[in-house]
Protein backbone atom coordinates (compact mmCIF):
# COMPACT_ATOMS: atom_id res chain seq x y z
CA UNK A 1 57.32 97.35 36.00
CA UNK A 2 58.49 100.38 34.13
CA UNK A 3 56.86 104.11 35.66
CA UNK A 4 56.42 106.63 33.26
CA UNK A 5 57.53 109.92 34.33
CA UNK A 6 56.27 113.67 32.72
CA UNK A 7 58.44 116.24 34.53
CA UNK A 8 61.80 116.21 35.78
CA UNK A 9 61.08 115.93 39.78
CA UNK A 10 59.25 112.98 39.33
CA UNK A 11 62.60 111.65 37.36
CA UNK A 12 64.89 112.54 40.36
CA UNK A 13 62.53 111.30 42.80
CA UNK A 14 62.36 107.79 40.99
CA UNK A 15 66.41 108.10 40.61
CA UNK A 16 66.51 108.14 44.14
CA UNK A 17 64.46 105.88 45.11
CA UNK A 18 66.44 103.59 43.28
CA UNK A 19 69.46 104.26 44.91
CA UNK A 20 67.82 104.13 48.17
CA UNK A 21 66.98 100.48 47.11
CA UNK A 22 69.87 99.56 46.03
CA UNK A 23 71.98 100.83 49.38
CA UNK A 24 68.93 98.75 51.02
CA UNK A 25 70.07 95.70 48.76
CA UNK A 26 73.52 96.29 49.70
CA UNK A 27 73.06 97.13 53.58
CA UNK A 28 71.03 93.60 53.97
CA UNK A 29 73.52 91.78 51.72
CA UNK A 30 76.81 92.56 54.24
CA UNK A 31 74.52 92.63 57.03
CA UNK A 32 73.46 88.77 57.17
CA UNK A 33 77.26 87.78 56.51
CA UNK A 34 78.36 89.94 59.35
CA UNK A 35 75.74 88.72 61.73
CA UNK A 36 76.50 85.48 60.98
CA UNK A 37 80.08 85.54 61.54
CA UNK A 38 79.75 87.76 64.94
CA UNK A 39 76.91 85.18 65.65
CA UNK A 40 79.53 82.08 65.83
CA UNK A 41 82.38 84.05 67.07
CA UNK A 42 80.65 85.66 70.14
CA UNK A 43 80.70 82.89 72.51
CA UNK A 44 84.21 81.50 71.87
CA UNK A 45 85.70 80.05 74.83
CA UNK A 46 88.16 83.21 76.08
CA UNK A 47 92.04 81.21 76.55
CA UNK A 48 93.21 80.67 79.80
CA UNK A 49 95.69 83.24 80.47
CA UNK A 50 98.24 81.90 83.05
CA UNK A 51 98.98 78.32 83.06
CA UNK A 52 98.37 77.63 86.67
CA UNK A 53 94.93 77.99 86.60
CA UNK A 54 95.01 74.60 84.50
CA UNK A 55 94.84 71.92 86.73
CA UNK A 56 96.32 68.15 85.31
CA UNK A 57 95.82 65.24 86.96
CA UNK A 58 97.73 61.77 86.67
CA UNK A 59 94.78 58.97 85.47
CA UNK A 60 94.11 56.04 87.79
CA UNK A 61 96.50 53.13 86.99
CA UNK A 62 94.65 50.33 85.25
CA UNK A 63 95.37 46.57 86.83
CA UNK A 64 95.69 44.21 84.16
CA UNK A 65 96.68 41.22 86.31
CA UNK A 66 93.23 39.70 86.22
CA UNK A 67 91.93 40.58 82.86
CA UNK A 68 91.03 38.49 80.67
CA UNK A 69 89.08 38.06 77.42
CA UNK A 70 87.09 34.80 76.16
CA UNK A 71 87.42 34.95 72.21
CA UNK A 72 85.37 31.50 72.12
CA UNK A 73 81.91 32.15 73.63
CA UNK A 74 79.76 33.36 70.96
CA UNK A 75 77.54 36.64 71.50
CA UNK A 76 73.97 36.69 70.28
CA UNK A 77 73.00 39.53 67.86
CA UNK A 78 69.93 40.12 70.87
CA UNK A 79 70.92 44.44 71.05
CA UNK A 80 71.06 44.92 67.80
């Protein structure tokens, strides 16, 4: 909606309350983005810094001696 304006105050009043929109505009446009981004960087995992802190461990050995696998009995489709 268009204001109409008489004098010249009113004019630069309007004027800058349309810049003071716009940098609103602007501040909440880069605002969001930069929220977001510092949103799902703040929690990062920090990397470990010296390598002994990491501890590695050999996994159990598997037996395979006594496995073994029956590819004739016939499963029912009962879990699904």
């Amino acid at each position: 909606m268009k204001t109409v304006i008489s004098n010249k105050s009113g004019e630069a009043l309007e004027v800058v309350k349309n810049i003071f929109y716009s940098i609103q505009v602007l501040g909440i446009g880069l605002f969001i983005p930069f929220m977001f981004f510092f949103g799902i960087s703040y929690n990062l995992p920090k990397e470990i810094e010296h390598k002994s802190e990491v501890e590695t461990n050999k996994p159990a050995q598997v037996i395979w001696e006594n496995t073994t696998v029956d590819y004739v009995k016939f499963l029912s489709d009962q879990n699904s």
